[in-house]
Protein backbone atom coordinates (compact mmCIF):
# COMPACT_ATOMS: atom_id res chain seq x y z
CA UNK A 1 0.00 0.00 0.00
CA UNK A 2 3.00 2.54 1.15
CA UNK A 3 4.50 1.47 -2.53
CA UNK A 4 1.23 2.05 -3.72
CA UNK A 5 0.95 5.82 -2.21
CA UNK A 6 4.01 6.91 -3.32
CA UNK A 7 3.56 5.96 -7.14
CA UNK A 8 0.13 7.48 -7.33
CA UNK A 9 1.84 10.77 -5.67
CA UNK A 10 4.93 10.91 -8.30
CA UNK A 11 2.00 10.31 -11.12
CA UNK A 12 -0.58 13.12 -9.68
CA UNK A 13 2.59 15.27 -9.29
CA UNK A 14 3.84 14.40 -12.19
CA UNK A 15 0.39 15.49 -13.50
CA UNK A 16 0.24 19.22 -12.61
CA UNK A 17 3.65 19.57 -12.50
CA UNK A 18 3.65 19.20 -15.99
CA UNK A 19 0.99 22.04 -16.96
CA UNK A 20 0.38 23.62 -13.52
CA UNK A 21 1.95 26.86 -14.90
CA UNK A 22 0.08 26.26 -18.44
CA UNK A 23 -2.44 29.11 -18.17
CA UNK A 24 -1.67 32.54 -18.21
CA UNK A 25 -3.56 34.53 -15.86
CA UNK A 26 -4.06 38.05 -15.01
CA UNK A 27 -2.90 38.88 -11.58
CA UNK A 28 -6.05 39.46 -10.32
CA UNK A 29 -6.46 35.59 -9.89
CA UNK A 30 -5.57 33.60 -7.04
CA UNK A 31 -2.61 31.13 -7.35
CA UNK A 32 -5.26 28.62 -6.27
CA UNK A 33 -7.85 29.85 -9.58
CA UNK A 34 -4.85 29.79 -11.34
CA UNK A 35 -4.19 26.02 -10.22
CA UNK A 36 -7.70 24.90 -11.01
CA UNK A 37 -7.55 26.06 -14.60
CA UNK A 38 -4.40 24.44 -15.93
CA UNK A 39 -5.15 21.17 -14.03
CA UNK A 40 -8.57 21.03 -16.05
CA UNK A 41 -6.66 21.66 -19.16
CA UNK A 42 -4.41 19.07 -18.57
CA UNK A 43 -7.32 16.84 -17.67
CA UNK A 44 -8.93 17.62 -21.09
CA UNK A 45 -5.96 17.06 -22.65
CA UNK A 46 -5.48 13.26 -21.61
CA UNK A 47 -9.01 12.77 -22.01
CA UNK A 48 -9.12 14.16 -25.94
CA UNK A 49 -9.00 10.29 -28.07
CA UNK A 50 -8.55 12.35 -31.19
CA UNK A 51 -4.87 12.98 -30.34
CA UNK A 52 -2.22 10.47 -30.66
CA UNK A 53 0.24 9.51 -28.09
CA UNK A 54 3.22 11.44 -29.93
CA UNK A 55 1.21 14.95 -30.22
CA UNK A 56 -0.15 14.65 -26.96
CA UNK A 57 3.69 14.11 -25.37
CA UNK A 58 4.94 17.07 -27.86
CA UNK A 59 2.06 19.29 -26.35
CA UNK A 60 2.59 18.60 -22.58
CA UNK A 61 6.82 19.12 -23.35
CA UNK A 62 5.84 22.63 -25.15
CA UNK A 63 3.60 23.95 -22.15
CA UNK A 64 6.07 22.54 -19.59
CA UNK A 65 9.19 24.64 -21.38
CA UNK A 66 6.68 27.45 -22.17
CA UNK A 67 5.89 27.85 -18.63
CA UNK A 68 7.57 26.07 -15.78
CA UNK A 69 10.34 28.62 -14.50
CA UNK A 70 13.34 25.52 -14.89
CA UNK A 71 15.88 28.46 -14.24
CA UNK A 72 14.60 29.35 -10.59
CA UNK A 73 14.56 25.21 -9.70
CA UNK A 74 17.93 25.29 -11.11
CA UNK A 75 19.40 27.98 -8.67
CA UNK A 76 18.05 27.00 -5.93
CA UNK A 77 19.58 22.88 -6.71
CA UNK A 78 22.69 24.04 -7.20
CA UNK A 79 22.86 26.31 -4.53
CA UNK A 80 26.20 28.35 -4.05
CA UNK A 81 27.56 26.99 -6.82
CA UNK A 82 25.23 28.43 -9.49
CA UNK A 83 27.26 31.65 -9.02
CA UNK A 84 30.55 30.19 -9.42
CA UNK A 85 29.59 28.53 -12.73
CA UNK A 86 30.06 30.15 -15.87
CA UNK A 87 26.87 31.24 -17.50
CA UNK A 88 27.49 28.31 -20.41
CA UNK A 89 27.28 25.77 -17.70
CA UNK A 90 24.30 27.27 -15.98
CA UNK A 91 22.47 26.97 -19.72
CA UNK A 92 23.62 23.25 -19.81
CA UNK A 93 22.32 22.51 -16.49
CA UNK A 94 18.97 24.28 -17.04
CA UNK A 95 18.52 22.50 -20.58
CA UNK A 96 19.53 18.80 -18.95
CA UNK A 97 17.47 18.81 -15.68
CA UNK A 98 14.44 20.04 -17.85
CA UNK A 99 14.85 16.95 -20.11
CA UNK A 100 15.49 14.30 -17.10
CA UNK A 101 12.56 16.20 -15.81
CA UNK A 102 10.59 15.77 -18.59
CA UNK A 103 11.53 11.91 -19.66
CA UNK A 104 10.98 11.17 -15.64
CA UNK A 105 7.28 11.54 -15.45
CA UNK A 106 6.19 11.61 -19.14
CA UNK A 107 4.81 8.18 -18.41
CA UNK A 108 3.33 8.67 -15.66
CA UNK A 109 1.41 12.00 -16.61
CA UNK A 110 0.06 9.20 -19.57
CA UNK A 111 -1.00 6.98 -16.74
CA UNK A 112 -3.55 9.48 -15.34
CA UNK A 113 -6.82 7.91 -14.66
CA UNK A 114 -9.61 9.62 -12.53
CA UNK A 115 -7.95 11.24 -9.31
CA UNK A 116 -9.78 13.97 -8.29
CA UNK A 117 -8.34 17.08 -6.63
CA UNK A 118 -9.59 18.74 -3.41
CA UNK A 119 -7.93 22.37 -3.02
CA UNK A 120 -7.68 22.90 1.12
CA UNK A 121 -5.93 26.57 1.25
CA UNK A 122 -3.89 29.10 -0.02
CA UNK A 123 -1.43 30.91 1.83
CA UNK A 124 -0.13 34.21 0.05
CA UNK A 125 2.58 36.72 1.40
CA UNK A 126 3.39 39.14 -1.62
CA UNK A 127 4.10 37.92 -4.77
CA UNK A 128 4.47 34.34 -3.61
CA UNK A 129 2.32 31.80 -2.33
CA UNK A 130 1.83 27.80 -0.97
CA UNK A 131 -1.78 25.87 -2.45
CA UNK A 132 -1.98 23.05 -0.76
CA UNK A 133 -3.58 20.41 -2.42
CA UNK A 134 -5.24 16.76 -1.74
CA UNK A 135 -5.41 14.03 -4.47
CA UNK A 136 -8.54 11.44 -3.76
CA UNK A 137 -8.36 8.17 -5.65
CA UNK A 138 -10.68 5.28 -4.29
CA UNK A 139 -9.86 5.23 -0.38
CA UNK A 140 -6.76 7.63 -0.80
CA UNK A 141 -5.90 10.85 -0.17
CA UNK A 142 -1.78 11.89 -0.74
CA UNK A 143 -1.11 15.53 -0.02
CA UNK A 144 0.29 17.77 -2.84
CA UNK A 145 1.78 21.39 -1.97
CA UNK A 146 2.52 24.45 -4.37
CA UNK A 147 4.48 27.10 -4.57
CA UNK A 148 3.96 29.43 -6.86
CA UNK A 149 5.39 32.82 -7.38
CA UNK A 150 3.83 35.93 -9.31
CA UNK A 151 5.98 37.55 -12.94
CA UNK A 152 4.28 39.76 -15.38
CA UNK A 153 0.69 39.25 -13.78
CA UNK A 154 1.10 35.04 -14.47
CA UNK A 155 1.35 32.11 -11.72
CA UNK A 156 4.17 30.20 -12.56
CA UNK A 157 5.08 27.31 -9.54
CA UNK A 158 8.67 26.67 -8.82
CA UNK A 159 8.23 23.77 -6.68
CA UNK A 160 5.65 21.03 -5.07
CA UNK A 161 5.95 19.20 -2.23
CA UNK A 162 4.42 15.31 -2.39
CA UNK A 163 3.59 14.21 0.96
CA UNK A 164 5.82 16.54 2.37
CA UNK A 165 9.05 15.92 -0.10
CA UNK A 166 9.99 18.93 -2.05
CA UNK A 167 10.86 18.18 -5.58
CA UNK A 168 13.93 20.51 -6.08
CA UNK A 169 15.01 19.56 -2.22
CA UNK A 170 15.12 16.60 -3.36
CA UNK A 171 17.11 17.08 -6.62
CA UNK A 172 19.12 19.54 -4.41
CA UNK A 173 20.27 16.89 -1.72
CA UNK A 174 20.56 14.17 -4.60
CA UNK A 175 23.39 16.58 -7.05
CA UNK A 176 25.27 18.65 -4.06
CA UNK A 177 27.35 15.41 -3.12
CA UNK A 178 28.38 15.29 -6.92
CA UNK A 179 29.52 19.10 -7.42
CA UNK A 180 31.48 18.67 -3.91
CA UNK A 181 33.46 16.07 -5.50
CA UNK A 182 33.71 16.18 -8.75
CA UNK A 183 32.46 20.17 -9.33
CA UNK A 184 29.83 21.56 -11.72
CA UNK A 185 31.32 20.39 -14.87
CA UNK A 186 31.37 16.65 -13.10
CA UNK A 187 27.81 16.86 -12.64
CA UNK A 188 26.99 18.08 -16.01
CA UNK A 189 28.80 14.83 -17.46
CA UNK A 190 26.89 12.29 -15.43
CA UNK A 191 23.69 14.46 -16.30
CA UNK A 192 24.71 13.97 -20.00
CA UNK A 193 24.65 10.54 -19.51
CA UNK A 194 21.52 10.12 -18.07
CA UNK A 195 20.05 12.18 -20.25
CA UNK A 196 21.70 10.00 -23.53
CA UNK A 197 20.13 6.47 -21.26
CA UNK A 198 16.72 8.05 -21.14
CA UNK A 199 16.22 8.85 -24.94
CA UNK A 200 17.77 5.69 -25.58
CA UNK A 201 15.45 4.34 -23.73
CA UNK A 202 12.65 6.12 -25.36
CA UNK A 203 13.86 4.79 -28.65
CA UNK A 204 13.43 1.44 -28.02
């Protein structure tokens, strides 16, 4: 059941983290309205038969690079070392982890059945705020956090939390032993590499 919980959370999260930001809104919405709206797009989206498994994977990759701010999740993983790179490797870095991103939970955004989403609260200080989120299916209910942050009048979220795990924490906890020992440039090779298995994988 635990293994259970933890698969449907990666899919739901998986889910809106793919299109969460879709929507552009005026700033006059809530982060929470904001929320609602792109996760019912997405939900059309999977639902439309008409479109083929290859469009509907090109559409979900165009509105996650269109909207998802990669660049801010990237910072924050690297940490003090994003301002001793040089701005070539910072590119590299963003353009990798959105690809392992992306080939991570394509298959599982496909796997969507009928979850349903129950939004508890919003929490707002400024330009920022935290929707927390809870994802029913049958007799269970895994908590999903946002944080979003507010540019140009749109919502764009720069991290979720699935049952309490961040997302870029985790990412952040998972590369920082790599840059300590083998620097920036170390971690961009093994990030090559698992970039080069996954499309590999894709191919056959």
């Amino acid at each position: 059941m635990k293994l259970f919980r933890r698969y449907m959370a990666a899919l739901v999260a998986a889910l809106f983290f793919s299109v969460v930001a879709s929507v552009a809104v005026a700033a006059e919405a809530s982060a929470t309205d904001s929320l609602r709206i792109a996760v019912d797009s997405v939900i059309e989206l999977l639902a439309d038969k008409e479109l083929d498994r290859a469009k509907r994977r090109q559409l979900v990759v165009e509105q996650i690079r269109a909207t998802f701010d990669f660049t801010a999740m990237s910072r924050f993983i690297v940490g003090k070392y994003w301002k001793r790179a040089t701005q070539e490797q910072r590119d590299t870095f963003v353009e990798r982890f959105t690809i392992i991103l992306e080939h991570t939970y394509i298959g599982r955004i496909e796997a969507y059945s009928d979850e349903k989403v129950r939004y508890v609260a919003e929490k707002r200080r400024g330009g920022k705020a935290k929707v927390d989120t809870l994802v029913v299916g049958g007799n269970i209910e895994i908590p999903i956090n946002y944080k979003l942050y507010l540019k140009g009048g749109k919502w764009y979220v720069y991290d979720i939390s699935v049952e309490g795990v961040s997302l870029v924490r985790n990412y952040k906890d998972t590369y920082k032993g790599i840059i300590r020992k083998d620097g920036v440039e170390g971690l961009l090779e093994k990030m090559a590499k698992k970039v080069e298995e996954m499309v590999a994988g894709e191919k056959s």
